[in-house]
Protein backbone atom coordinates (compact mmCIF):
# COMPACT_ATOMS: atom_id res chain seq x y z
CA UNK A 1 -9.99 -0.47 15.69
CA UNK A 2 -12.79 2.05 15.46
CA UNK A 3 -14.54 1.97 12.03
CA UNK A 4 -12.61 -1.12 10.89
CA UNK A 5 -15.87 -2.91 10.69
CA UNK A 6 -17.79 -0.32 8.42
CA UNK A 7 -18.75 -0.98 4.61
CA UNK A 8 -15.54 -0.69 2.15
CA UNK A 9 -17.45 2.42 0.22
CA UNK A 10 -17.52 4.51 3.60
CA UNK A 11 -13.39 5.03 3.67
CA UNK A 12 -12.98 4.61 -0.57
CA UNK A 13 -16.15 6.47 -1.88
CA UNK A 14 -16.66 4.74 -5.37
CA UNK A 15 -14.55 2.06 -6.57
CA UNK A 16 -15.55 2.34 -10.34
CA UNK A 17 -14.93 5.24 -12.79
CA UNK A 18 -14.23 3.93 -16.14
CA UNK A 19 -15.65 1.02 -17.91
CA UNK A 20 -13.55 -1.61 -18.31
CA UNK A 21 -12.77 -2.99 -21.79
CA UNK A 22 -12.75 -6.31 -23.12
CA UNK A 23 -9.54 -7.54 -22.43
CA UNK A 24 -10.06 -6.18 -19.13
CA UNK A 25 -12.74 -7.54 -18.01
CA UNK A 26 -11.36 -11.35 -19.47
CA UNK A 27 -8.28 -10.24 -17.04
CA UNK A 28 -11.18 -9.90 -14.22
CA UNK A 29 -12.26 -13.31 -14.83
CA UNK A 30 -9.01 -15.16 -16.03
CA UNK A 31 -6.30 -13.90 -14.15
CA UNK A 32 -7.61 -12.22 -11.13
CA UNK A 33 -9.21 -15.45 -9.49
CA UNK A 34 -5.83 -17.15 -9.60
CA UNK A 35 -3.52 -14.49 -7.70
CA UNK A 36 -6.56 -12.89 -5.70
CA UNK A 37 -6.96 -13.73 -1.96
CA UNK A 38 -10.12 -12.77 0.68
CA UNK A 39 -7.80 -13.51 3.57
CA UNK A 40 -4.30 -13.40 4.68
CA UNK A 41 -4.23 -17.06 5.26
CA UNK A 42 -4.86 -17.22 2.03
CA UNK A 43 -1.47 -17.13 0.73
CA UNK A 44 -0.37 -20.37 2.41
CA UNK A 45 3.21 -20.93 3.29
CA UNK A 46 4.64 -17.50 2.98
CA UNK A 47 8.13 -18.62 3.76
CA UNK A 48 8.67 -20.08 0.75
CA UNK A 49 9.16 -16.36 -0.30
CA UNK A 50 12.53 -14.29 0.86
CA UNK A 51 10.15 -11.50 2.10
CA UNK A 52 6.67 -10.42 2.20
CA UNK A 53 6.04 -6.99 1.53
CA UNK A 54 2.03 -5.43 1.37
CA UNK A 55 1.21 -2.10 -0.51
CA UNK A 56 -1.93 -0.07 0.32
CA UNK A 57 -3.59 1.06 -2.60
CA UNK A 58 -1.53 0.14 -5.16
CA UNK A 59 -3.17 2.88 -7.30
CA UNK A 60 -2.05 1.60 -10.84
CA UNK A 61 0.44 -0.49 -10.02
CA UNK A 62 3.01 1.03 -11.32
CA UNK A 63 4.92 0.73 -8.13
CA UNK A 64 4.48 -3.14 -7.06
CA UNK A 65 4.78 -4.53 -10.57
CA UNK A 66 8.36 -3.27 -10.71
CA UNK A 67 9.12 -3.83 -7.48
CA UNK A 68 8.16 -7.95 -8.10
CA UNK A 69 9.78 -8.11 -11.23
CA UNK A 70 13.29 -6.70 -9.73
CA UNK A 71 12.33 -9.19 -6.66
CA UNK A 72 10.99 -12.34 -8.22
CA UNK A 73 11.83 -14.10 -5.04
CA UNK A 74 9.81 -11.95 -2.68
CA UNK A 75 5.97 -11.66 -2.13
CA UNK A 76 3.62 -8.67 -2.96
CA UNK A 77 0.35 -8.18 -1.34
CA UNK A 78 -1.25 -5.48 -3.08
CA UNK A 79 -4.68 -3.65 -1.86
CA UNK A 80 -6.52 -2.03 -3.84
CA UNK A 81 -10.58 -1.72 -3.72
CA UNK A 82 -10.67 0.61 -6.98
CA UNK A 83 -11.81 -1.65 -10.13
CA UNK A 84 -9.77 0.06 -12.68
CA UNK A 85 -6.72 0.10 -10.88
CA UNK A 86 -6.96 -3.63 -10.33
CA UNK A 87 -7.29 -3.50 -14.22
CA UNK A 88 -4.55 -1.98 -14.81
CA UNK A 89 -2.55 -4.00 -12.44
CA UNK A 90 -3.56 -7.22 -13.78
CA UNK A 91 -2.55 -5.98 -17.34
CA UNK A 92 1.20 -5.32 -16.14
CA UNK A 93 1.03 -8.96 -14.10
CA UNK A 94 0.13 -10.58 -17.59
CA UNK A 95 2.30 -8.81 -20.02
CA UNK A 96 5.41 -9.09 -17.62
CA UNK A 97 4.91 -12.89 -16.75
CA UNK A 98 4.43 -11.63 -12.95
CA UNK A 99 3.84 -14.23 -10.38
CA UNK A 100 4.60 -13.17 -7.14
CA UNK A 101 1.68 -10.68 -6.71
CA UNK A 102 -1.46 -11.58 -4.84
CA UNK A 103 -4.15 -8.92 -5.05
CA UNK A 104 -6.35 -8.23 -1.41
CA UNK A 105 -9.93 -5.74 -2.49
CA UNK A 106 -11.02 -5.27 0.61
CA UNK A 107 -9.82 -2.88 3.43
CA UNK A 108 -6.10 -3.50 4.02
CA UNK A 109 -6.36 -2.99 7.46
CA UNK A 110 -8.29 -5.96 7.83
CA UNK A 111 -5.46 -7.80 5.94
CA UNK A 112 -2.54 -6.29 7.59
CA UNK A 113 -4.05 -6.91 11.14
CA UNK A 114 -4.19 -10.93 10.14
CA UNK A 115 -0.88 -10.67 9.12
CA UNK A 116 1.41 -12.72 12.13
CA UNK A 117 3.84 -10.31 14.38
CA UNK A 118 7.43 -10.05 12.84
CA UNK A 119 6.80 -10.81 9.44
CA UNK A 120 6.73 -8.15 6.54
CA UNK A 121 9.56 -6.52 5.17
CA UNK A 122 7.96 -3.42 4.21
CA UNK A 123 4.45 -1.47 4.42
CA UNK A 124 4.22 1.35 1.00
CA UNK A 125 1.46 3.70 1.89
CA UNK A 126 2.05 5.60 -1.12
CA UNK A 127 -0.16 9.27 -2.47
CA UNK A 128 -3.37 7.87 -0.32
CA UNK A 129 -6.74 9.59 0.10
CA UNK A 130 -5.75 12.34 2.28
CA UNK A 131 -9.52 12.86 3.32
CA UNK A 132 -8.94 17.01 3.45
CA UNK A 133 -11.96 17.62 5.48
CA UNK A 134 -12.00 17.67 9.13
CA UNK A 135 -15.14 15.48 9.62
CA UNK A 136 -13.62 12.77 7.46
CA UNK A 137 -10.18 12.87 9.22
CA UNK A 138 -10.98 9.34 11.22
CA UNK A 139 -11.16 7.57 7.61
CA UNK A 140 -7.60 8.13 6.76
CA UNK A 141 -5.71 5.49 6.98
CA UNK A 142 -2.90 6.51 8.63
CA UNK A 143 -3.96 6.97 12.27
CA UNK A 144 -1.96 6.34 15.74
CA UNK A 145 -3.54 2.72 15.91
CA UNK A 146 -2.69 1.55 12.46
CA UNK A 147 0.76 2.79 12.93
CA UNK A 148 1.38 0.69 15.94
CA UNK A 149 -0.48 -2.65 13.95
CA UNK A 150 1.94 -1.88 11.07
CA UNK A 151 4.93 -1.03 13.69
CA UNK A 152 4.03 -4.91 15.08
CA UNK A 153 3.64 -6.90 11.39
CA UNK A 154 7.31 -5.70 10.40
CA UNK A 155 10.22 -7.60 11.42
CA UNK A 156 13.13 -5.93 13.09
CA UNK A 157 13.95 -3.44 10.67
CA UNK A 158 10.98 -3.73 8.72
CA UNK A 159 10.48 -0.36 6.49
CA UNK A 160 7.42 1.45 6.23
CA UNK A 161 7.21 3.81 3.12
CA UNK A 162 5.29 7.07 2.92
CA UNK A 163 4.22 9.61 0.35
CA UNK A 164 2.28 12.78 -0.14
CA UNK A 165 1.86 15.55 -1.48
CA UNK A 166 -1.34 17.28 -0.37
CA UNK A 167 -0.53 20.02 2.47
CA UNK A 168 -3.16 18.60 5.15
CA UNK A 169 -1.77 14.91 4.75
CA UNK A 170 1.95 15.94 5.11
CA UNK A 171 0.55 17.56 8.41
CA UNK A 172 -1.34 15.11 9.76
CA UNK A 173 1.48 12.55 9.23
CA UNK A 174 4.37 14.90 10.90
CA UNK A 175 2.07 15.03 13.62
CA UNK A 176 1.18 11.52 14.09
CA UNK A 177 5.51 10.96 13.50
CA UNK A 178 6.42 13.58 16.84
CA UNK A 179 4.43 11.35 19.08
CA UNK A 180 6.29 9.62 21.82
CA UNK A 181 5.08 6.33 20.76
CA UNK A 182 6.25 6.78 17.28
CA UNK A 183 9.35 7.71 18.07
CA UNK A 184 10.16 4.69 20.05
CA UNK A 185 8.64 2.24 17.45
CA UNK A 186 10.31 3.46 14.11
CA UNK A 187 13.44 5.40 12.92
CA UNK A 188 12.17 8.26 10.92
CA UNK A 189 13.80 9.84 7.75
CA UNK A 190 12.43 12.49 5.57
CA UNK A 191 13.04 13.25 2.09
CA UNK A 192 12.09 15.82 -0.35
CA UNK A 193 11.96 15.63 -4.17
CA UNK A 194 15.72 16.79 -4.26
CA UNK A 195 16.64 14.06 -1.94
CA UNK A 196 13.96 11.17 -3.27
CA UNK A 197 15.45 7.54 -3.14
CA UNK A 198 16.26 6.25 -6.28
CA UNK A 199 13.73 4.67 -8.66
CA UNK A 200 15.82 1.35 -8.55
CA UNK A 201 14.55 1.00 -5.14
CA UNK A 202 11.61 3.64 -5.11
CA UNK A 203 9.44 3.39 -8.17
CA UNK A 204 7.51 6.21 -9.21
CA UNK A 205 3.64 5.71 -9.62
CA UNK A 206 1.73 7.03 -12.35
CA UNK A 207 0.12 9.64 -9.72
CA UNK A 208 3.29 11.05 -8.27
CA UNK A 209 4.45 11.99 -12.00
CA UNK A 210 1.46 13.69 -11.97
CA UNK A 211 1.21 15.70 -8.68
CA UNK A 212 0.96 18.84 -8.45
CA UNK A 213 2.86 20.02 -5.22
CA UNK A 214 5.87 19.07 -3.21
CA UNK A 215 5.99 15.71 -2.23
CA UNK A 216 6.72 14.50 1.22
CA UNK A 217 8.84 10.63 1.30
CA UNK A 218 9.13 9.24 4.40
CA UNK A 219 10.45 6.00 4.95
CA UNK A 220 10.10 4.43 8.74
CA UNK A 221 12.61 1.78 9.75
CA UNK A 222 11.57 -0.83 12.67
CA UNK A 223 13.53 -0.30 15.85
């Protein structure tokens, strides 16, 4: 996969903003080198779990910390490279007793490529860096290739979850949906903020109460 290879801070710019506090940084080296993994293999038997699901940039966590406390039987692989936001996850994992999230810094394509065919349950690419200018357009994540890795790592029926709300990302991703190949890997739905899924199944992240235009949701079902 072209650029797959290249330094983390190429496709995430910088992965600090604020400093962490105290507590945080005894979460860094307390809890983080118990539920964090370098590798996919990592994890061990997964099927002791009743599904494996991996988010990409799990911003603040918001999203996969309710998700695994509604699920405690299921797995969450989160990936996040940014500092705080690992922070901030790792201060939800404590104060909810959390214990079936695993935490991946690195690029999650990496992970999600060592991830065996037929597996996940669900993919969230949720608000990601929509890289708005044209020269940086190969560092998005989404691209034809990763759609057809993803497309392979679910299992039949396997749900990938999408959400934007910048103009050029909503593009990009309708564009990358009309594709033949697309269309015969994945069932496509769109929603709009009138017709969002419900926040039972759909958490809202901390960035999406914040955004500023309409949001696209897209949720991609394994044919």
């Amino acid at each position: 996969m072209e650029g797959i290879n290249n330094p983390i801070g190429k496709f995430y710019g910088r992965v600090r903003s604020r400093k962490l506090t105290g507590t945080q940084g005894q979460l860094f080296e307390t809890l983080l080198p118990s539920i964090s993994i370098s590798a996919f293999s990592d994890l061990g038997d997964v099927q002791a779990y009743s599904e494996v699901f991996v988010e990409v940039g799990f911003g603040h966590g918001e999203h996969i910390a309710q998700l695994a406390v509604q699920n405690a039987d299921a797995l969450f692989v989160g990936c996040e490279p940014f500092v705080n936001g690992v922070a901030s996850l790792l201060a939800k994992i404590e104060i909810h007793a959390i214990e079936n999230i695993r935490i991946f810094r690195g690029d999650a394509r990496l992970l999600i490529s060592e991830v065996p065919d037929n597996l996940l349950a669900g993919i969230f690419l949720l608000f990601p860096d929509p890289w708005p200018k044209r020269r940086h357009i190969q560092r998005r994540f989404l691209q034809a290739d990763t759609l057809v890795m993803m497309c392979n790592k679910l299992k039949k029926n396997g749900m990938l979850r999408i959400a934007t709300d910048h103009p050029k990302y909503q593009s990009w991703v309708r564009t990358l949906l009309a594709q033949a190949t697309t269309q015969n890997l994945f069932d496509v739905r769109f929603f709009d903020g009138s017709t969002r899924p419900n926040e039972q199944s759909w958490p809202r992240t901390r960035y999406e109460q914040k955004a500023l235009g309409d949001i696209m949701y897209v949720e991609l079902t394994k044919i």
